[in-house]
PDB file of N, CA and C in Angstrom:
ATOM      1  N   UNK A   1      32.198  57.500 130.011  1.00  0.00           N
ATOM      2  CA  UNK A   1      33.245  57.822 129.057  1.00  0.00           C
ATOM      3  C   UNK A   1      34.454  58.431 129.742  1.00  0.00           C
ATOM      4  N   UNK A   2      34.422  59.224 130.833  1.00  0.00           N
ATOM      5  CA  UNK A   2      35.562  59.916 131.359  1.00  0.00           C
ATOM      6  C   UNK A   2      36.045  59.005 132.048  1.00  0.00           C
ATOM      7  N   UNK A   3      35.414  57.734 132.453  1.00  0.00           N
ATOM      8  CA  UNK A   3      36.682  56.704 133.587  1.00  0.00           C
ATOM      9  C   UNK A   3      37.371  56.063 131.901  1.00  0.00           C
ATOM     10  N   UNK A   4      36.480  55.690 131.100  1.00  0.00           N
ATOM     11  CA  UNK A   4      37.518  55.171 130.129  1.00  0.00           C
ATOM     12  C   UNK A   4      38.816  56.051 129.741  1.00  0.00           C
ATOM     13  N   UNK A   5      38.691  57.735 129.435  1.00  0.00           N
ATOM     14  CA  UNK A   5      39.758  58.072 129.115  1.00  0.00           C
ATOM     15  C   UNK A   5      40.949  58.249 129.778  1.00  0.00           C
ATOM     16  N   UNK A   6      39.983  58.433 131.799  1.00  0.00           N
ATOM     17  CA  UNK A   6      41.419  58.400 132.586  1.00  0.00           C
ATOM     18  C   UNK A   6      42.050  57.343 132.865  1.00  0.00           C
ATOM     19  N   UNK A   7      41.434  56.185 132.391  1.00  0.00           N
ATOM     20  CA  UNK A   7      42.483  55.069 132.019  1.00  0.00           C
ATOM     21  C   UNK A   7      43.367  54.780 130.981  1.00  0.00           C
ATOM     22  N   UNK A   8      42.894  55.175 129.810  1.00  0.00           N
ATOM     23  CA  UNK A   8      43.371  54.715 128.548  1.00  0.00           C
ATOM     24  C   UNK A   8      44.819  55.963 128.960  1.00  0.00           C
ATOM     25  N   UNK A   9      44.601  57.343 129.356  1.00  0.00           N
ATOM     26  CA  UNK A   9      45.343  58.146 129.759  1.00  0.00           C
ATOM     27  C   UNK A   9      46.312  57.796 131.328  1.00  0.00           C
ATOM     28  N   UNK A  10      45.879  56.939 131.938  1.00  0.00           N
ATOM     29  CA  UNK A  10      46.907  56.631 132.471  1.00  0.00           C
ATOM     30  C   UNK A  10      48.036  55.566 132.222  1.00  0.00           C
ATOM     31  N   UNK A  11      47.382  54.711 131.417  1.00  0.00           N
ATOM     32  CA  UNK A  11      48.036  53.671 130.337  1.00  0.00           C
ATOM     33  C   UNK A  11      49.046  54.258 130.109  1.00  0.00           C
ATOM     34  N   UNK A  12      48.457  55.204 128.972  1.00  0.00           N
ATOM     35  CA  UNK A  12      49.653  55.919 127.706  1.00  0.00           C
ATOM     36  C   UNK A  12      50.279  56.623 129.151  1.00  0.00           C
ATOM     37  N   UNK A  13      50.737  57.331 129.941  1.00  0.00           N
ATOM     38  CA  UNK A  13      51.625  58.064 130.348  1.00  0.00           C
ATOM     39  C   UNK A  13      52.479  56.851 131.212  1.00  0.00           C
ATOM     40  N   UNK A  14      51.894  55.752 131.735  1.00  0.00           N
ATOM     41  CA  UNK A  14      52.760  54.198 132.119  1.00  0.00           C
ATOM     42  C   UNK A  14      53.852  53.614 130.838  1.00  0.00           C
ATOM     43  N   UNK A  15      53.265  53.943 129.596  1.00  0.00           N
ATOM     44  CA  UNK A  15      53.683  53.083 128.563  1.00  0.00           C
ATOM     45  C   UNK A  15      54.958  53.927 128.167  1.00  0.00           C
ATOM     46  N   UNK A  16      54.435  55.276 128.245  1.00  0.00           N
ATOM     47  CA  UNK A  16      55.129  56.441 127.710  1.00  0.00           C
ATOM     48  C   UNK A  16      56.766  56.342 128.962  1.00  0.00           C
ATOM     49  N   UNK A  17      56.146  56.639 130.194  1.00  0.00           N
ATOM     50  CA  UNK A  17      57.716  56.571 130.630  1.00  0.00           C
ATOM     51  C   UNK A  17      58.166  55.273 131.269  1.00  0.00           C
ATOM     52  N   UNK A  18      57.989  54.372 130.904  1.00  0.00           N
ATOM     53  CA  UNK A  18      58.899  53.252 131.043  1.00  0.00           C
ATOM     54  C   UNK A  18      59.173  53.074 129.385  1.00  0.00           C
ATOM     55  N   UNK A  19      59.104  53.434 128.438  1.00  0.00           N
ATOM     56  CA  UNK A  19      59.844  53.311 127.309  1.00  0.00           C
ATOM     57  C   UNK A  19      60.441  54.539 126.606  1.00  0.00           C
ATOM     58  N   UNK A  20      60.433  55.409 126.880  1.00  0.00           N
ATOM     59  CA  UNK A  20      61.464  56.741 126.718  1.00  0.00           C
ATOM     60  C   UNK A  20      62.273  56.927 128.058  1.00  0.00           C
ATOM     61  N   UNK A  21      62.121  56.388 129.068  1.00  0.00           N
ATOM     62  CA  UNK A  21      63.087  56.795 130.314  1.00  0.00           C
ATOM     63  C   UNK A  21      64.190  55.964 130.108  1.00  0.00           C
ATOM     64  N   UNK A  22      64.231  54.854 129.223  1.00  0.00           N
ATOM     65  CA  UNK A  22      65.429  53.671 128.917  1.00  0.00           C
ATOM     66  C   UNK A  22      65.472  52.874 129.945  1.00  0.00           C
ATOM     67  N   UNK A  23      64.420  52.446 130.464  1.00  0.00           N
ATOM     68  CA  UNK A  23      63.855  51.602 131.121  1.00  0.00           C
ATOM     69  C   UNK A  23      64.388  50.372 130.767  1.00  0.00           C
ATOM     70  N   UNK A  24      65.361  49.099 131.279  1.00  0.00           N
ATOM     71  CA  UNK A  24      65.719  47.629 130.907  1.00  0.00           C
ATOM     72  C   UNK A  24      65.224  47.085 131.227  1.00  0.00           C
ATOM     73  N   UNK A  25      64.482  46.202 130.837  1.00  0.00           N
ATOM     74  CA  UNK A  25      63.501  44.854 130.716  1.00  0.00           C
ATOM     75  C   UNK A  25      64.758  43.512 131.382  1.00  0.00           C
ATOM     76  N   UNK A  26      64.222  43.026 132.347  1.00  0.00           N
ATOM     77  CA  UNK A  26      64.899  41.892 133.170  1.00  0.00           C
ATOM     78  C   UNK A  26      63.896  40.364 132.934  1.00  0.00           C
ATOM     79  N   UNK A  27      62.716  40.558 131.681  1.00  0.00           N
ATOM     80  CA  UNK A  27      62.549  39.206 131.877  1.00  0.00           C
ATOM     81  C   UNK A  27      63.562  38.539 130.483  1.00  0.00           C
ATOM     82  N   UNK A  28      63.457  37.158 130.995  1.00  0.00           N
ATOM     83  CA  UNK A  28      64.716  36.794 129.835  1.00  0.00           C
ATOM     84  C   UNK A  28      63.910  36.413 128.407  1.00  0.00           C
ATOM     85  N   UNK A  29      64.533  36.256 127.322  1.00  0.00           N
ATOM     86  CA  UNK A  29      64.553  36.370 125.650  1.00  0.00           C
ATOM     87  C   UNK A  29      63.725  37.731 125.445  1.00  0.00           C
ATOM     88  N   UNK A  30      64.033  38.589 125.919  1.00  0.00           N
ATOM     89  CA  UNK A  30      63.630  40.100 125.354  1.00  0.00           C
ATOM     90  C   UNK A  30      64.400  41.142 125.622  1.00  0.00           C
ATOM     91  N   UNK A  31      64.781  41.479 124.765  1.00  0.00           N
ATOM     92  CA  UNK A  31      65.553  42.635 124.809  1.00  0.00           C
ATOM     93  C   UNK A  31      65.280  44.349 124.814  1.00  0.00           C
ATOM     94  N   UNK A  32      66.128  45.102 125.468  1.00  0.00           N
ATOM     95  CA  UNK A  32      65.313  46.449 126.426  1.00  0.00           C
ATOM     96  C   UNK A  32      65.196  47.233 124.608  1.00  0.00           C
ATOM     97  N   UNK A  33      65.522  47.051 123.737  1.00  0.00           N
ATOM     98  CA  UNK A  33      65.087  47.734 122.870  1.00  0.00           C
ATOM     99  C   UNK A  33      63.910  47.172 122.164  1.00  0.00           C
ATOM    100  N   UNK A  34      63.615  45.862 122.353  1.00  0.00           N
ATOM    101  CA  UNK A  34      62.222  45.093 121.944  1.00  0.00           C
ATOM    102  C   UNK A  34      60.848  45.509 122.929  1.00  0.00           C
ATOM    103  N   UNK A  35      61.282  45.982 124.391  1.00  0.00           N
ATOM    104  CA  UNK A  35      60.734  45.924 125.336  1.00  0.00           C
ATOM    105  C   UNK A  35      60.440  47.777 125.376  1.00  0.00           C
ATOM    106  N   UNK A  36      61.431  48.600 124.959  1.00  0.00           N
ATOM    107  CA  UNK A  36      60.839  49.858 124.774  1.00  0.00           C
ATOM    108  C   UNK A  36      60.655  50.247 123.419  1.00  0.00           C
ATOM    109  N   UNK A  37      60.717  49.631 122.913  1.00  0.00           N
ATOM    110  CA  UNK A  37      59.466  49.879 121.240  1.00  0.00           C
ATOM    111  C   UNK A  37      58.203  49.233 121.743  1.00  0.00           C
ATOM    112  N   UNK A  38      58.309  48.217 122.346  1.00  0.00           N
ATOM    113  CA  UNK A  38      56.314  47.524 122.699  1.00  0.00           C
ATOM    114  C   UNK A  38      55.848  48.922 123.314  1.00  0.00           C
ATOM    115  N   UNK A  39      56.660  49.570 124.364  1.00  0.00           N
ATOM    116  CA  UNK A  39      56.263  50.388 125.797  1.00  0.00           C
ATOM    117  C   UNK A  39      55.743  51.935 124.658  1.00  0.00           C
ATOM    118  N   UNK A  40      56.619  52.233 124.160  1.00  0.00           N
ATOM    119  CA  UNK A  40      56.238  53.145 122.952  1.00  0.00           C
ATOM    120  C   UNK A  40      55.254  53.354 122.391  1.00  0.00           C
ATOM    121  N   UNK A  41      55.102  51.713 121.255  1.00  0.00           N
ATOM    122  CA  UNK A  41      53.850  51.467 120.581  1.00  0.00           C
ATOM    123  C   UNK A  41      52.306  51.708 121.296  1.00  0.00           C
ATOM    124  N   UNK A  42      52.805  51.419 122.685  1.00  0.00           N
ATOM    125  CA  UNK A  42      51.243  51.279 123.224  1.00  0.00           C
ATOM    126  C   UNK A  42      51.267  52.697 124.010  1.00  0.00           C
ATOM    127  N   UNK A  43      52.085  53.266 123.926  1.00  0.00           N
ATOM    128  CA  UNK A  43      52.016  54.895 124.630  1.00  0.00           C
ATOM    129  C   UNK A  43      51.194  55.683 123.694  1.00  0.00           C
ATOM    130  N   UNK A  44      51.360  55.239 122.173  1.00  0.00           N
ATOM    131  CA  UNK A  44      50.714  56.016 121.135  1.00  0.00           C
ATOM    132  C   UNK A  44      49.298  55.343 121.026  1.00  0.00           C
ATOM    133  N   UNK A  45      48.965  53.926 121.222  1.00  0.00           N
ATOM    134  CA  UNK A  45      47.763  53.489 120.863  1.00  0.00           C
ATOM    135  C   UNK A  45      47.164  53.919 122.024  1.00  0.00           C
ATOM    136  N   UNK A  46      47.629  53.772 123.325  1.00  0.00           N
ATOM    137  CA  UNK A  46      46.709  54.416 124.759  1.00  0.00           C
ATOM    138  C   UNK A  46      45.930  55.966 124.256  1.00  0.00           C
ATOM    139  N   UNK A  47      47.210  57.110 124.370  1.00  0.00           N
ATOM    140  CA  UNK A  47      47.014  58.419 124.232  1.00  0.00           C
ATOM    141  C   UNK A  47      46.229  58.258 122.726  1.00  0.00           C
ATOM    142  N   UNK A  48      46.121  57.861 121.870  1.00  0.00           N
ATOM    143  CA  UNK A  48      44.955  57.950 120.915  1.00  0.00           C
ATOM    144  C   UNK A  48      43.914  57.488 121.149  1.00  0.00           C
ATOM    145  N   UNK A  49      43.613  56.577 121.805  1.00  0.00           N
ATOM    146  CA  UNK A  49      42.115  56.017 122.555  1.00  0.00           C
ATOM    147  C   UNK A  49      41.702  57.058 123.788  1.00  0.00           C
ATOM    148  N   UNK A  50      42.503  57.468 124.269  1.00  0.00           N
ATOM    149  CA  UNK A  50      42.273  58.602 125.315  1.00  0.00           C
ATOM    150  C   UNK A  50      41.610  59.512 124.420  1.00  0.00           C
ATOM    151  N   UNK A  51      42.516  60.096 123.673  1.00  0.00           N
ATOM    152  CA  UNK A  51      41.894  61.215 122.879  1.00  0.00           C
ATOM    153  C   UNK A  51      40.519  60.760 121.892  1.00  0.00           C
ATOM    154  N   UNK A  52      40.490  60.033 121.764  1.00  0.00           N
ATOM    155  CA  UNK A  52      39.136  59.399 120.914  1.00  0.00           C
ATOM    156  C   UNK A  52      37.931  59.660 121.688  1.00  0.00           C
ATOM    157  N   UNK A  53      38.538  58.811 123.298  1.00  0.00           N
ATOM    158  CA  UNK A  53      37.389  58.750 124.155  1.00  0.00           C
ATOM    159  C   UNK A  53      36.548  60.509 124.960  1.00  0.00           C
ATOM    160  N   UNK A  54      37.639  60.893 124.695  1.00  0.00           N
ATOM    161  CA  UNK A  54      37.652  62.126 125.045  1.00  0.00           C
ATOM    162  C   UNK A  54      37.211  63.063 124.497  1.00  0.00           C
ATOM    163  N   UNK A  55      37.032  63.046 122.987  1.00  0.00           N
ATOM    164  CA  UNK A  55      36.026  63.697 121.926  1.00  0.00           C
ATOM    165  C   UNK A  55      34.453  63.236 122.541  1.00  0.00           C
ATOM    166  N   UNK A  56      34.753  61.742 122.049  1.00  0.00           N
ATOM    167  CA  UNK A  56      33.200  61.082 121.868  1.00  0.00           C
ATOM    168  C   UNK A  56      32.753  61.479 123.587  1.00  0.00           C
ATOM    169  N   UNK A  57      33.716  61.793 124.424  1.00  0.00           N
ATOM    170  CA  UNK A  57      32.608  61.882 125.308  1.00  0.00           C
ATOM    171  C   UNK A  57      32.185  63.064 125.458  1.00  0.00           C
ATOM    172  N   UNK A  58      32.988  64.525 124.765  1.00  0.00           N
ATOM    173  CA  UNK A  58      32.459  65.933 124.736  1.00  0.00           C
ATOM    174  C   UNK A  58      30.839  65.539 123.438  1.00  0.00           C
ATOM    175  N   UNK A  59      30.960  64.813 122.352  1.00  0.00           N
ATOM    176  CA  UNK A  59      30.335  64.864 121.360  1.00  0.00           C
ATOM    177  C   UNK A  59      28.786  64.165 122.425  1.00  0.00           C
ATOM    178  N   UNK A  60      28.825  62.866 122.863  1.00  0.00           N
ATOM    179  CA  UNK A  60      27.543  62.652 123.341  1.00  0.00           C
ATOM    180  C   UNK A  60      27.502  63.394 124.533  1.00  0.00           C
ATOM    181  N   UNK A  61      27.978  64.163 125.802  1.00  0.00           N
ATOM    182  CA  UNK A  61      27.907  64.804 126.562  1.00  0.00           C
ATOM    183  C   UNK A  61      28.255  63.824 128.107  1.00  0.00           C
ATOM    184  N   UNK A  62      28.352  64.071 128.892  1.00  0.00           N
ATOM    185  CA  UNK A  62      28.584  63.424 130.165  1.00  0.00           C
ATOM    186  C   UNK A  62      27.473  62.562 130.600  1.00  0.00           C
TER     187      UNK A  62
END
């Protein structure tokens, strides 16, 4: 359970600052505000699976 959360937690802090740092997206038909709302969205779904994983793994134990 703890390699899942330090992933899901390194996710969300990848997702997190390439889409609040105003990070521009260079592949073409996407635009840097399409490209930091995705980076966003998944900063919040990462850091909530982190934190999920991170209960359930205090709740069943190591």
């Amino acid at each position: 359970m703890l390699i899942w959360t330090v992933s899901f937690l390194t996710l969300a802090l990848l997702a997190g600052a390439l889409g609040f740092s105003g990070y521009t997206s260079t592949a073409p038909k996407v635009t840097a505000t399409t490209a930091a709302g995705m980076a966003r969205m998944l900063f919040l779904v990462f850091l909530f699976a982190a934190l999920v994983t991170l209960v359930l793994g205090f709740v069943r134990g190591w």
